[in-house]
PDB file of N, CA and C in Angstrom:
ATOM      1  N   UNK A   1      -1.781  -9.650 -10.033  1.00  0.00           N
ATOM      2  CA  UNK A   1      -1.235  -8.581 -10.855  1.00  0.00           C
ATOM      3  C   UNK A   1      -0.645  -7.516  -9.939  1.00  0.00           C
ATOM      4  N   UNK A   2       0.476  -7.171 -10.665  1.00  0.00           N
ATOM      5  CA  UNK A   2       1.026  -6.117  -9.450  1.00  0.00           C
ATOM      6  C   UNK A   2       0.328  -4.448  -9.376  1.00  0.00           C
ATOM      7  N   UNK A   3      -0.019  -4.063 -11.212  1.00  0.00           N
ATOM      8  CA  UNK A   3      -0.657  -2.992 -11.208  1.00  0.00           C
ATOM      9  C   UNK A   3      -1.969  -2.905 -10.256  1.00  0.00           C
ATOM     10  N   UNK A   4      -2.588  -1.972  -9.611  1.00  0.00           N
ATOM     11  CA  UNK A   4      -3.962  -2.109  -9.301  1.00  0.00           C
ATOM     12  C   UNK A   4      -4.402  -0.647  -9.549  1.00  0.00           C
ATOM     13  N   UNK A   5      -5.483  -0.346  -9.544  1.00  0.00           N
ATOM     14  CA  UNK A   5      -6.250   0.545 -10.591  1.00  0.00           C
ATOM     15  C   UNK A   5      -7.315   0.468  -9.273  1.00  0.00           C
ATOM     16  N   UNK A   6      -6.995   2.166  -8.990  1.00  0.00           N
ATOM     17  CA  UNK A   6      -8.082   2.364  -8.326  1.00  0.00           C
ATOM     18  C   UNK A   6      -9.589   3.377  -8.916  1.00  0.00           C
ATOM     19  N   UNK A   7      -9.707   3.113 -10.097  1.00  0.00           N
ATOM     20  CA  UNK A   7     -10.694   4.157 -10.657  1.00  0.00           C
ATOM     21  C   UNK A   7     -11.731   4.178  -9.949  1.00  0.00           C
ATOM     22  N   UNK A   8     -12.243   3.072  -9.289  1.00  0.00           N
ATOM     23  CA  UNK A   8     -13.868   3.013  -8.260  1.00  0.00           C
ATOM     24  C   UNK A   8     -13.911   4.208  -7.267  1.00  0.00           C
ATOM     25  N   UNK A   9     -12.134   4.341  -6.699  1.00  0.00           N
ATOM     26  CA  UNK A   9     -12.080   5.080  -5.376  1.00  0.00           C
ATOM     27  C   UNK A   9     -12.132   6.423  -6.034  1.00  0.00           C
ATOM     28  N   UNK A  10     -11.565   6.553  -7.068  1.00  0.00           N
ATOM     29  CA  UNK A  10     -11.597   8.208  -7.658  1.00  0.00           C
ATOM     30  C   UNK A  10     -12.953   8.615  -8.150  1.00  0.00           C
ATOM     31  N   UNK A  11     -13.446   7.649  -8.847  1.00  0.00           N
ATOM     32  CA  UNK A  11     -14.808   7.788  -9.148  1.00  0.00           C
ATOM     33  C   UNK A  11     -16.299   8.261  -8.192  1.00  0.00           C
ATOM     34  N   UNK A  12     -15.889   7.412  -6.985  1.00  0.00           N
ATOM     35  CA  UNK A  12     -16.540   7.885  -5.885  1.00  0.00           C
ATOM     36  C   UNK A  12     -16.662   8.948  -5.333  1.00  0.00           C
ATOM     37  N   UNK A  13     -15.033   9.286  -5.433  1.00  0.00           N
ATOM     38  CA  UNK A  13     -14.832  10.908  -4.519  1.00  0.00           C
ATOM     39  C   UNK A  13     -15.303  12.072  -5.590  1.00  0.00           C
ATOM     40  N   UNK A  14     -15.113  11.828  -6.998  1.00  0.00           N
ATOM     41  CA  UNK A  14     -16.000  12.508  -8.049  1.00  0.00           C
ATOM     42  C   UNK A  14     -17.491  12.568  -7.971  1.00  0.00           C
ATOM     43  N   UNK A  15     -17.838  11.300  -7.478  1.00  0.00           N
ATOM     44  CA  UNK A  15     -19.063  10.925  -7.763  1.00  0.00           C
ATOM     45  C   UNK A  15     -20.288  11.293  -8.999  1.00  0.00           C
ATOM     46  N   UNK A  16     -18.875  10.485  -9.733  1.00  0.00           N
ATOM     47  CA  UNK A  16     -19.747  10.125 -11.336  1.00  0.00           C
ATOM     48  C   UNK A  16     -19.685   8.551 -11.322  1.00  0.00           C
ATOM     49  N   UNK A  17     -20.942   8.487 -12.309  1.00  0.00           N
ATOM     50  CA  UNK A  17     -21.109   7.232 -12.199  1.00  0.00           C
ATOM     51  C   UNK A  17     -19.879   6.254 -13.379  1.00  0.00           C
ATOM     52  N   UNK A  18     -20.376   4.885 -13.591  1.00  0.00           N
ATOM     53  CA  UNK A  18     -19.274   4.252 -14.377  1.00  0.00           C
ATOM     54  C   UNK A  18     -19.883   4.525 -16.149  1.00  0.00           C
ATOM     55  N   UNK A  19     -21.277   5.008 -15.879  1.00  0.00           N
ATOM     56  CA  UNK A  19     -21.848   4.625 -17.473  1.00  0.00           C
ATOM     57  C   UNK A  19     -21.819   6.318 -18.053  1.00  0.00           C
ATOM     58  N   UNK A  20     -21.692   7.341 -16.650  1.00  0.00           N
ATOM     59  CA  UNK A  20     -21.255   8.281 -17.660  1.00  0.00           C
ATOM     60  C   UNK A  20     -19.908   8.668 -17.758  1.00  0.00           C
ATOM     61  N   UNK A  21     -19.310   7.975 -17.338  1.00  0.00           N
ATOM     62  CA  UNK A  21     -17.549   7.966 -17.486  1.00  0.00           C
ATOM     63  C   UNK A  21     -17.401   7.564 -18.695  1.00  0.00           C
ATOM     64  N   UNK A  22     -17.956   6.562 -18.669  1.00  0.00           N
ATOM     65  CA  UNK A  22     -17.600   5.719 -20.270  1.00  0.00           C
ATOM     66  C   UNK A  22     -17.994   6.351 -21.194  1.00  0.00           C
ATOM     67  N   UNK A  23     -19.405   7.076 -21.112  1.00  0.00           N
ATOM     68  CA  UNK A  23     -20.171   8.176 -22.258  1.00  0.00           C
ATOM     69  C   UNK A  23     -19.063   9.206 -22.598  1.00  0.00           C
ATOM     70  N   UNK A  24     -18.697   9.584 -21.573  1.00  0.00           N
ATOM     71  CA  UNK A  24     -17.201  11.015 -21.538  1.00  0.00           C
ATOM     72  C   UNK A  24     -16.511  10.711 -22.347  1.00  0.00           C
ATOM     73  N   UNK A  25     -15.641   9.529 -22.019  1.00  0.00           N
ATOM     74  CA  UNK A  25     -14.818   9.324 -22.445  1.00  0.00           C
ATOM     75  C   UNK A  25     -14.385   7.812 -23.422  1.00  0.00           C
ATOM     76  N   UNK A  26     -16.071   8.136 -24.170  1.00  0.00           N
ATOM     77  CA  UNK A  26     -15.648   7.459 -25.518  1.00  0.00           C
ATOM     78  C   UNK A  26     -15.617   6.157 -25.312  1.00  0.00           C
ATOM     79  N   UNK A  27     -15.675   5.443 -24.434  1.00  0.00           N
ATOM     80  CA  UNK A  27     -15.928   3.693 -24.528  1.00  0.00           C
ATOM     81  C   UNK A  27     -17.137   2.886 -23.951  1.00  0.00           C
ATOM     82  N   UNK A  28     -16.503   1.783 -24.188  1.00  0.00           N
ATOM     83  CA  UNK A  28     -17.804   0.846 -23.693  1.00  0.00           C
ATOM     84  C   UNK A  28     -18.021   1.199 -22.451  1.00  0.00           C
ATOM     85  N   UNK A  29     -19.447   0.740 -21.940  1.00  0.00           N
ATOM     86  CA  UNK A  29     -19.267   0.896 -20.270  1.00  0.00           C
ATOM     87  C   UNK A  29     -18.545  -0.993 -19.967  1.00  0.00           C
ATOM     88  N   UNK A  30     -18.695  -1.939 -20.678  1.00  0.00           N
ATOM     89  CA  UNK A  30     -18.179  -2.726 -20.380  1.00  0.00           C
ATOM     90  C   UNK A  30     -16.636  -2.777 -20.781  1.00  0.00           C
ATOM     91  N   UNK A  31     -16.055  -2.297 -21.320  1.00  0.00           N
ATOM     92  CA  UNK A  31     -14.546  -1.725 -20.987  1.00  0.00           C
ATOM     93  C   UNK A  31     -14.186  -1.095 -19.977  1.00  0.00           C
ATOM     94  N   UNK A  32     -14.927  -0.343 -19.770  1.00  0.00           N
ATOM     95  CA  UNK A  32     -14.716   0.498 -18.596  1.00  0.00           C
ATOM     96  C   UNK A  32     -14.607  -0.063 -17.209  1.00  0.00           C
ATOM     97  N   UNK A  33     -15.875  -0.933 -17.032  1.00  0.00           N
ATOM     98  CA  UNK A  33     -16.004  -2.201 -16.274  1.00  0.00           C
ATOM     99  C   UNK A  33     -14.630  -3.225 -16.102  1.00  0.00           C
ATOM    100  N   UNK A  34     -14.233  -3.408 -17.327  1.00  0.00           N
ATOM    101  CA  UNK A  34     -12.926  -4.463 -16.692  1.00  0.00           C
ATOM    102  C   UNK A  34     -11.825  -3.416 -16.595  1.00  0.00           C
ATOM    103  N   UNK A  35     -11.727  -2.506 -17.271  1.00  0.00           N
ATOM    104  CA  UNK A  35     -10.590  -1.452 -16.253  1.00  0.00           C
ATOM    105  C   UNK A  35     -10.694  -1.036 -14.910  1.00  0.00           C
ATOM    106  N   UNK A  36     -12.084  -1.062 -14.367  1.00  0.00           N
ATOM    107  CA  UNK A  36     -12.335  -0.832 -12.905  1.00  0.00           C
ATOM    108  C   UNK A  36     -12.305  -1.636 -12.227  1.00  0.00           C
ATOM    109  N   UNK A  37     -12.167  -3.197 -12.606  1.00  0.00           N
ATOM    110  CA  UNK A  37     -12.264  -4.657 -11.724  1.00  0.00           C
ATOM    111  C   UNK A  37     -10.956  -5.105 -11.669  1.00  0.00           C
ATOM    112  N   UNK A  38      -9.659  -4.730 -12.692  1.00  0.00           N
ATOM    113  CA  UNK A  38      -8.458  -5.049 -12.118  1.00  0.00           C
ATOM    114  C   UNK A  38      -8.873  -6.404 -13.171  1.00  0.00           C
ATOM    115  N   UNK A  39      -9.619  -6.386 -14.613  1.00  0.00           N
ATOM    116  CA  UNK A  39      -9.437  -7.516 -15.224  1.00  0.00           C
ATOM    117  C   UNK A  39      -8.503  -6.596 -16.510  1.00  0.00           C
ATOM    118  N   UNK A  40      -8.257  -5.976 -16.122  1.00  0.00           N
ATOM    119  CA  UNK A  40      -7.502  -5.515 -18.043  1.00  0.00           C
ATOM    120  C   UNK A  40      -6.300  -5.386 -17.878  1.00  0.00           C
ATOM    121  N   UNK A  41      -5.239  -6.107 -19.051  1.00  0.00           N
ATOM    122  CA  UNK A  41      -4.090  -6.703 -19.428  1.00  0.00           C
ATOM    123  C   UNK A  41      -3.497  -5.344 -19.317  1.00  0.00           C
ATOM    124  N   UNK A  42      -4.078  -4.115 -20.061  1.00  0.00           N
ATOM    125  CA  UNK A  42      -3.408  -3.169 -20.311  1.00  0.00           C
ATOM    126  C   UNK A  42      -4.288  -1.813 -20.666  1.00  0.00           C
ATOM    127  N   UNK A  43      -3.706  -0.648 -20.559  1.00  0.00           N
ATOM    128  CA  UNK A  43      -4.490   0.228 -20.886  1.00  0.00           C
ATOM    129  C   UNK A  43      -4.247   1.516 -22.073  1.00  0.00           C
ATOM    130  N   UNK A  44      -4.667   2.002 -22.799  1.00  0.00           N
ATOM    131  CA  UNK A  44      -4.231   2.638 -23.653  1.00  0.00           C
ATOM    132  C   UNK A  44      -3.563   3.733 -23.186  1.00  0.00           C
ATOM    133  N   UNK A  45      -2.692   4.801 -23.508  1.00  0.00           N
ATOM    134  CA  UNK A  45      -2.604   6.355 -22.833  1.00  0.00           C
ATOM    135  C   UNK A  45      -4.148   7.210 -22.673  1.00  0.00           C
ATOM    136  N   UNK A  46      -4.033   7.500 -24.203  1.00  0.00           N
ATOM    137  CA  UNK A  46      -5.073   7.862 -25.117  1.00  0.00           C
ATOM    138  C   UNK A  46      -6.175   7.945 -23.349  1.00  0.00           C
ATOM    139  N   UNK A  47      -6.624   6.238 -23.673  1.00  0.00           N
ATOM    140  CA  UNK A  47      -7.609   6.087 -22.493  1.00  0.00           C
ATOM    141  C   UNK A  47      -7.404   6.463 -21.327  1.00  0.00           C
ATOM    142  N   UNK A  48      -6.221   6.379 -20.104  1.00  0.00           N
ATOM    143  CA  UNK A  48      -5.903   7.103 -19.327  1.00  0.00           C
ATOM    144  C   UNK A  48      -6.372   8.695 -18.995  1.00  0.00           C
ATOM    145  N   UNK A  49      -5.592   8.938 -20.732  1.00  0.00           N
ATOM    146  CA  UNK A  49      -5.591  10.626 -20.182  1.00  0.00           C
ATOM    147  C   UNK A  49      -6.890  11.283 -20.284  1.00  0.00           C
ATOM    148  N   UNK A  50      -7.759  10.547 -21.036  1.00  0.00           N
ATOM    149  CA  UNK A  50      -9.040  10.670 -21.241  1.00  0.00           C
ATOM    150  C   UNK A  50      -9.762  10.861 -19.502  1.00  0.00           C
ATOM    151  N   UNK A  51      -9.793   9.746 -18.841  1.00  0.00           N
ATOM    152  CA  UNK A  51     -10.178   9.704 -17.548  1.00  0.00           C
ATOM    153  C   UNK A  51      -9.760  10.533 -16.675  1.00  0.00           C
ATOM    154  N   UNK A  52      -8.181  11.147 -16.651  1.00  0.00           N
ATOM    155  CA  UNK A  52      -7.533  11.732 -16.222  1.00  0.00           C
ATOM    156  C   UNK A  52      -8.290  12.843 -16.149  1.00  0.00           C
ATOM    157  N   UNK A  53      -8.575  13.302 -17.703  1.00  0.00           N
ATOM    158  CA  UNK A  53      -9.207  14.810 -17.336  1.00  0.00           C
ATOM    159  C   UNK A  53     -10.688  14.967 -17.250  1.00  0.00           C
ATOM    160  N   UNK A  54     -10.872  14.048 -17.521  1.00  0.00           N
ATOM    161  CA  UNK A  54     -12.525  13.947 -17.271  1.00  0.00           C
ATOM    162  C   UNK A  54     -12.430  13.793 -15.444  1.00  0.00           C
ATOM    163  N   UNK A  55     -11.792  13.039 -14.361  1.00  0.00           N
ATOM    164  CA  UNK A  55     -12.061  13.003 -13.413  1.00  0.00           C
ATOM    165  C   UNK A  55     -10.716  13.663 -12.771  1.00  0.00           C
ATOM    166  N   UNK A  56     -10.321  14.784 -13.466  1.00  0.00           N
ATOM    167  CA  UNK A  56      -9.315  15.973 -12.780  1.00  0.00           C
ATOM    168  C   UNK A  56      -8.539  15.131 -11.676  1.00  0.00           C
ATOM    169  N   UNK A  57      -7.741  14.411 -12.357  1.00  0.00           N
ATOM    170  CA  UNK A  57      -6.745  13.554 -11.464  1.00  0.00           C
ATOM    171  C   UNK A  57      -5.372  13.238 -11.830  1.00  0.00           C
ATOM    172  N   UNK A  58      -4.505  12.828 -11.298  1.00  0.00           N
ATOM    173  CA  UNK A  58      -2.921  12.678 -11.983  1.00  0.00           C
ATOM    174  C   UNK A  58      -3.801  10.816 -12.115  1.00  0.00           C
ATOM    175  N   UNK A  59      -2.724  10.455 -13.291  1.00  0.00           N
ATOM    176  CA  UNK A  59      -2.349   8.525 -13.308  1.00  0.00           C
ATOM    177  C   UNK A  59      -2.088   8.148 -12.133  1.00  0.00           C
ATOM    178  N   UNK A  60      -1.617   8.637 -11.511  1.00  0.00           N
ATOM    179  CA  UNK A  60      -0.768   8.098  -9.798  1.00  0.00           C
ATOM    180  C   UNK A  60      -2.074   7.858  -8.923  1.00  0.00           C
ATOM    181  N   UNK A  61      -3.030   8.720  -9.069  1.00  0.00           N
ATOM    182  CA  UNK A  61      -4.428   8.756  -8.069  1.00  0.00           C
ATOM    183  C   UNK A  61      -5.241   7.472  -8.705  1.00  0.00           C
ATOM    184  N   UNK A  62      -5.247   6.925  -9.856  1.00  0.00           N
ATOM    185  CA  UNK A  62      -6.070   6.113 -10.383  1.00  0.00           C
ATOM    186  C   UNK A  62      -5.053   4.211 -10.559  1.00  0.00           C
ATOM    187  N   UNK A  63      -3.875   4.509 -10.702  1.00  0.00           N
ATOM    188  CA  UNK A  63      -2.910   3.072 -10.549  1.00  0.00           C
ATOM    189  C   UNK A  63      -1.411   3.423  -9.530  1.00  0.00           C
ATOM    190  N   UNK A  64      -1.945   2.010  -8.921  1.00  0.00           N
ATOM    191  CA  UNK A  64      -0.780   1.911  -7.846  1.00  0.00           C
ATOM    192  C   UNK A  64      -0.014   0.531  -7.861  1.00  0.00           C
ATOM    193  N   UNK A  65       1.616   0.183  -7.975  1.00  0.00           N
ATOM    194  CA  UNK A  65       2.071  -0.660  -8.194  1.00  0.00           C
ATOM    195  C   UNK A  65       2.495  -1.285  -6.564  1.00  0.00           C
ATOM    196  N   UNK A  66       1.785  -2.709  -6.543  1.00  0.00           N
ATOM    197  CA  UNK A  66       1.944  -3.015  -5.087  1.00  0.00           C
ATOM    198  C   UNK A  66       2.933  -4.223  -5.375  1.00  0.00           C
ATOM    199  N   UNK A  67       3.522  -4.642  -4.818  1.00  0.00           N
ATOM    200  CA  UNK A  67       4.473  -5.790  -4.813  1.00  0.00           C
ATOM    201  C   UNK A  67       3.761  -7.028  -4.437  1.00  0.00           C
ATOM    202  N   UNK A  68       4.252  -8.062  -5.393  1.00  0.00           N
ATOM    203  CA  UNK A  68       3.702  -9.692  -5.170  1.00  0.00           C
ATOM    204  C   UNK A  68       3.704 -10.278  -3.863  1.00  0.00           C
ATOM    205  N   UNK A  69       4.724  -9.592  -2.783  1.00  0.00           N
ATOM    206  CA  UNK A  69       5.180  -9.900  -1.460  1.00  0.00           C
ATOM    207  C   UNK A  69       4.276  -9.303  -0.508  1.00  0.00           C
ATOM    208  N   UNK A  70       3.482  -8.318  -0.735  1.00  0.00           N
ATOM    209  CA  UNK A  70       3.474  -7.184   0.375  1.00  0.00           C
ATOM    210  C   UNK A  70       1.542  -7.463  -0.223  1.00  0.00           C
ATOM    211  N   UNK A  71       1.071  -8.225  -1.012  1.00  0.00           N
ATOM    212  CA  UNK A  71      -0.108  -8.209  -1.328  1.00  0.00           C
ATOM    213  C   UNK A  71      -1.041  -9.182   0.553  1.00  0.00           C
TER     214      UNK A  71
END
């Protein structure tokens, strides 16, 4: 996949965990889980901006588009 999703690394430097991220911001912790493993097709805004302000970050700090070549 070319998107990659770094929420683990932002999460860390926050240092909140994944089960009260998910409490914050309204979802499963196992949703949350495949948005942090680089298994999810897609992501809502909604959900984004949710994380966004819960872990005071731009979209750009949490997904980075790497090329199929350069992986």
């Amino acid at each position: 996949m070319s998107i990659i999703v770094n929420l683990d690394v932002m999460m860390a430097k926050r240092k909140i965990a994944a089960g009260d991220l998910a409490e914050r911001i309204d979802i499963t912790p196992a949703n949350l889980s495949i948005l942090k493993n680089n298994k999810a097709k897609a992501v809502r805004f909604s959900t984004l901006e949710a994380i966004c302000r819960e872990l005071d970050c731009q979209p750009g700090d949490i997904l980075e588009f790497v090329r199929e070549d350069e992986k």
